[in-house]
Protein backbone atom coordinates (compact mmCIF):
# COMPACT_ATOMS: atom_id res chain seq x y z
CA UNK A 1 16.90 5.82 -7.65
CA UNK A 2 14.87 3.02 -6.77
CA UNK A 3 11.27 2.15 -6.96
CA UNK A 4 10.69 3.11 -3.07
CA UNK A 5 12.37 6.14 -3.26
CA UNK A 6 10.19 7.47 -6.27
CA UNK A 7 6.97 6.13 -5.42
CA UNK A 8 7.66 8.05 -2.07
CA UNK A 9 8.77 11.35 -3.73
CA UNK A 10 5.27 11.38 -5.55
CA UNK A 11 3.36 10.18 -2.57
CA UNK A 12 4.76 13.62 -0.65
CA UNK A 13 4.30 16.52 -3.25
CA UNK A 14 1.16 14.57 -3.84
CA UNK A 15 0.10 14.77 -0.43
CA UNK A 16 1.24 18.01 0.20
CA UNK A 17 -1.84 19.31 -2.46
CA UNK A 18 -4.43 17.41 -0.58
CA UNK A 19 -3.12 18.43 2.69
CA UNK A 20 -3.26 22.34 1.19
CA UNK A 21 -6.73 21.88 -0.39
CA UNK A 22 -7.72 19.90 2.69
CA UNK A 23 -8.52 16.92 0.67
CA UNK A 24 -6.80 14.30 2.26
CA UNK A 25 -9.94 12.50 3.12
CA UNK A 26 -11.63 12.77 0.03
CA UNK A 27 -8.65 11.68 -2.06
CA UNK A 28 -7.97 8.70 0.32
CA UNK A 29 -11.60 7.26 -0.07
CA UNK A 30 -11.19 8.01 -4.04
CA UNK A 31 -7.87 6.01 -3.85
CA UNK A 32 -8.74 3.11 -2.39
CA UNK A 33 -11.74 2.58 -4.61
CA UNK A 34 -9.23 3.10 -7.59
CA UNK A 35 -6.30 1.20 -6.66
CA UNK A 36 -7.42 -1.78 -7.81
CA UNK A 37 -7.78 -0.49 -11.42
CA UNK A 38 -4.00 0.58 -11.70
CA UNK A 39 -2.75 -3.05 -10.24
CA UNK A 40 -0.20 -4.37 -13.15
CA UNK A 41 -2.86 -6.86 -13.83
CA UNK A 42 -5.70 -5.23 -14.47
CA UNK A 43 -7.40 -4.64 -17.47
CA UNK A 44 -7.63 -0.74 -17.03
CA UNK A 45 -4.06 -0.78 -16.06
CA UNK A 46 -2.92 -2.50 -19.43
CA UNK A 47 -4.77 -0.16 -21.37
CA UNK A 48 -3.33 2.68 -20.05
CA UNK A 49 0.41 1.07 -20.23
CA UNK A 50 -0.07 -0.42 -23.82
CA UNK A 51 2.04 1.09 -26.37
CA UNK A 52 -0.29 0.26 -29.13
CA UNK A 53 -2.37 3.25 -27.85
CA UNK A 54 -0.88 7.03 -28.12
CA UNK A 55 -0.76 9.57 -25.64
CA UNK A 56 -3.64 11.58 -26.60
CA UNK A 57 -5.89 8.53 -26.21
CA UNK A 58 -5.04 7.42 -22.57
CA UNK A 59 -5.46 10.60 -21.21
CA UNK A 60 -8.78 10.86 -23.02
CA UNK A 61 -9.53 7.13 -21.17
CA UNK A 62 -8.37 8.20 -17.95
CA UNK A 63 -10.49 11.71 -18.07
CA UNK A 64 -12.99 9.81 -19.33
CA UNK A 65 -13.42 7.39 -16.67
CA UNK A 66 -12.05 9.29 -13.38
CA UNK A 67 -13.32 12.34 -14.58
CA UNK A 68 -16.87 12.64 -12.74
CA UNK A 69 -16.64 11.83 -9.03
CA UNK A 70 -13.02 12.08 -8.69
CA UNK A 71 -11.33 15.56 -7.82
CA UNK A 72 -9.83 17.09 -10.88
CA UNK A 73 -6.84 17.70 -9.19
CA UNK A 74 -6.12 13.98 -8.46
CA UNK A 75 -6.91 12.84 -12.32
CA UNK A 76 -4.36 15.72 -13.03
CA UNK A 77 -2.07 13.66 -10.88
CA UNK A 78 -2.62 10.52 -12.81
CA UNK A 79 -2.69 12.00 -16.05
CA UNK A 80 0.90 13.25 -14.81
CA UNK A 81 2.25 10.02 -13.66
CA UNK A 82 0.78 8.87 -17.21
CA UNK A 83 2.82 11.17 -19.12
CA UNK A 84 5.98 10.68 -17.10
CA UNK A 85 4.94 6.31 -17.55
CA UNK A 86 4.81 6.49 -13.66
CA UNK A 87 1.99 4.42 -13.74
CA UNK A 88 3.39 1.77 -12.45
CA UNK A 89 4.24 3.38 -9.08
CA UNK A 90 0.72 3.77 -8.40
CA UNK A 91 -0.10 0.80 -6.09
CA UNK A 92 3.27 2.01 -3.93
CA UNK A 93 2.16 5.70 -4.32
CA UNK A 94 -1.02 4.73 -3.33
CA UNK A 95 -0.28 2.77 0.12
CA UNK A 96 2.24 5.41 1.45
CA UNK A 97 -0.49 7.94 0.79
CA UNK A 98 -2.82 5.26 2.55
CA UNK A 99 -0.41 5.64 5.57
CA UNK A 100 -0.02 9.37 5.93
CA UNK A 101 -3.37 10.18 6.23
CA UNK A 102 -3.51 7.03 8.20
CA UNK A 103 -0.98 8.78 10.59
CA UNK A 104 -3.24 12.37 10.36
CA UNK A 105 -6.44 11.24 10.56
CA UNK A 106 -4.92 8.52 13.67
CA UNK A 107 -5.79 5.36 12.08
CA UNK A 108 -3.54 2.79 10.53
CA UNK A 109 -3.40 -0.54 8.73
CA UNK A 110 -1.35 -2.96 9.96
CA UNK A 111 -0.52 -6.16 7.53
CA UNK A 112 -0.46 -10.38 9.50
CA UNK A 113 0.42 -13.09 7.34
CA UNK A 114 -0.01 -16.44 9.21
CA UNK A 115 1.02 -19.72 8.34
CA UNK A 116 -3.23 -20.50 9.33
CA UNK A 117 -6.23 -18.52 10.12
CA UNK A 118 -6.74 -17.01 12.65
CA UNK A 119 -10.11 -16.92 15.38
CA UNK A 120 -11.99 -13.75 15.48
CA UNK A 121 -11.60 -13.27 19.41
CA UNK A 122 -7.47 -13.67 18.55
CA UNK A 123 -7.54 -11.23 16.11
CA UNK A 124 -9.95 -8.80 18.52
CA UNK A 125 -6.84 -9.41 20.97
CA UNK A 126 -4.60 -8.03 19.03
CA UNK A 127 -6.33 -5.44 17.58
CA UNK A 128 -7.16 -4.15 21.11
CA UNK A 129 -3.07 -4.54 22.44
CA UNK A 130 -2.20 -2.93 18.98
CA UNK A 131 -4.52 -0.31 19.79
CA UNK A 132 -3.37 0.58 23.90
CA UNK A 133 0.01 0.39 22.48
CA UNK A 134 -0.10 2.51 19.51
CA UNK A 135 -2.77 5.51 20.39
CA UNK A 136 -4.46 4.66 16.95
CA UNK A 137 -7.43 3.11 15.40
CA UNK A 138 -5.98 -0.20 14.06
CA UNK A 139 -7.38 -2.07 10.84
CA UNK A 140 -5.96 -5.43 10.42
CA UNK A 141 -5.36 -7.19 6.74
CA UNK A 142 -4.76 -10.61 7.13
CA UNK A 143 -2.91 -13.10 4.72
CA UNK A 144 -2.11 -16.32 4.92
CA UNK A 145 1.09 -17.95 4.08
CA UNK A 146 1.79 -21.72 4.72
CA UNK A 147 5.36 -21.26 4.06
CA UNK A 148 5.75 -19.84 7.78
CA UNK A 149 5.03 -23.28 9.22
CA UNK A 150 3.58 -21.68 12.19
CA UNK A 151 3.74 -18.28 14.09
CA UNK A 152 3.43 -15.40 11.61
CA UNK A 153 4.94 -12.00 10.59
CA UNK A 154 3.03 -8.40 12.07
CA UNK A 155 4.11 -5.37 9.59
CA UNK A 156 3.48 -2.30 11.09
CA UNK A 157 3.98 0.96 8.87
CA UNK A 158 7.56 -0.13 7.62
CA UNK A 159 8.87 -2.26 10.53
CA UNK A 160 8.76 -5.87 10.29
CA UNK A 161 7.79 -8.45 13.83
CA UNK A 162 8.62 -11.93 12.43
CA UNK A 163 7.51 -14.78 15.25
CA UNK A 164 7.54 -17.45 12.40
CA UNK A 165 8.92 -20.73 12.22
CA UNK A 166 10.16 -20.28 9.05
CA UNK A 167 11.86 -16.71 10.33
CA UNK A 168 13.32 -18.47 13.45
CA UNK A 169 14.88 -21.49 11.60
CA UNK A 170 16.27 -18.91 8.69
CA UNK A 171 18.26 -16.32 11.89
CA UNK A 172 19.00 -19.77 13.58
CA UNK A 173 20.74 -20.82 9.96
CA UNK A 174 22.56 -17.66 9.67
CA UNK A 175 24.22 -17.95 13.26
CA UNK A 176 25.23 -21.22 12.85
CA UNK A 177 26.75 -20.10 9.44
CA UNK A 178 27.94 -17.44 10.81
CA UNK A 179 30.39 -19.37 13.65
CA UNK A 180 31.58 -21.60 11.49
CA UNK A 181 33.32 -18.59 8.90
């Protein structure tokens, strides 16, 4: 089984609770203010993968710290994921939860990497076609990545639009590979 596939196996039961308990809000704005802290390079996030510190103690640390605004149910989720060393799986868990409730509550984060920044009314643009196209409240993250040389890749939910150079001259490469086999 790979990473995808169990991330996305505790992403469901997980959101099956907070869809029960009618949570789904609550434990979405209490995951994206603690997804940082369980990103593989994080301080927090060593801590509670270090194997110089026993069982007992992490889960002391993580009740410790989540413990007062965040739902008990959802530090019983981590503590789980702790015990199982899930831990890792977080940030994956974490974004496909992200997009669920995205889908439920009819919002949804779409990812462009350019190969330059963008202008404001350009990114307005497409948030607005995005929008008329999709029936949902688009949020737009925006990286940049030189390696493009121009254009740049859309990811919406799991499918992939890549207008780049780089992504033209790489399916332009295959074909001509391709005909000469």
């Amino acid at each position: 089984m790979n990473c995808s596939e169990i991330s996305f196996r505790y992403t469901r039961a997980l959101y099956s609770i907070a869809s029960r308990g009618k949570k789904v809000e609550r434990w979405l704005k209490d995951m994206v203010v603690l997804a940082p802290f369980f990103e593989g390079k994080s301080r927090f996030f060593y801590l509670c993968a270090s194997p110089q510190l026993d069982q007992k103690s992490k889960i002391e640390f993580l009740e410790r710290c989540l413990g007062g605004d965040t739902d008990k149910k959802l530090v019983d989720f981590f503590i789980f994921l702790l015990k199982k060393r899930r831990l890792e799986f977080l940030p994956e868990i974490i974004a496909e939860f992200k997009r669920l409730a995205g889908e439920e509550l009819g919002s949804m984060d779409v990812l462009l990497t350019t190969s330059v920044p963008i202008d404001e009314e350009t990114e307005k643009k497409l948030q607005v076609k995005l929008e008329e196209k999709l029936h949902k409240k688009i949020c737009i993250k925006k990286e940049i990545d030189p390696t493009l040389i121009s254009g740049g890749i859309l990811m919406i939910g799991n499918q992939r639009i890549d207008s780049s150079l780089r992504g033209r001259l790489q399916r332009l490469r295959k074909y001509l590979l391709r005909g000469t086999s």
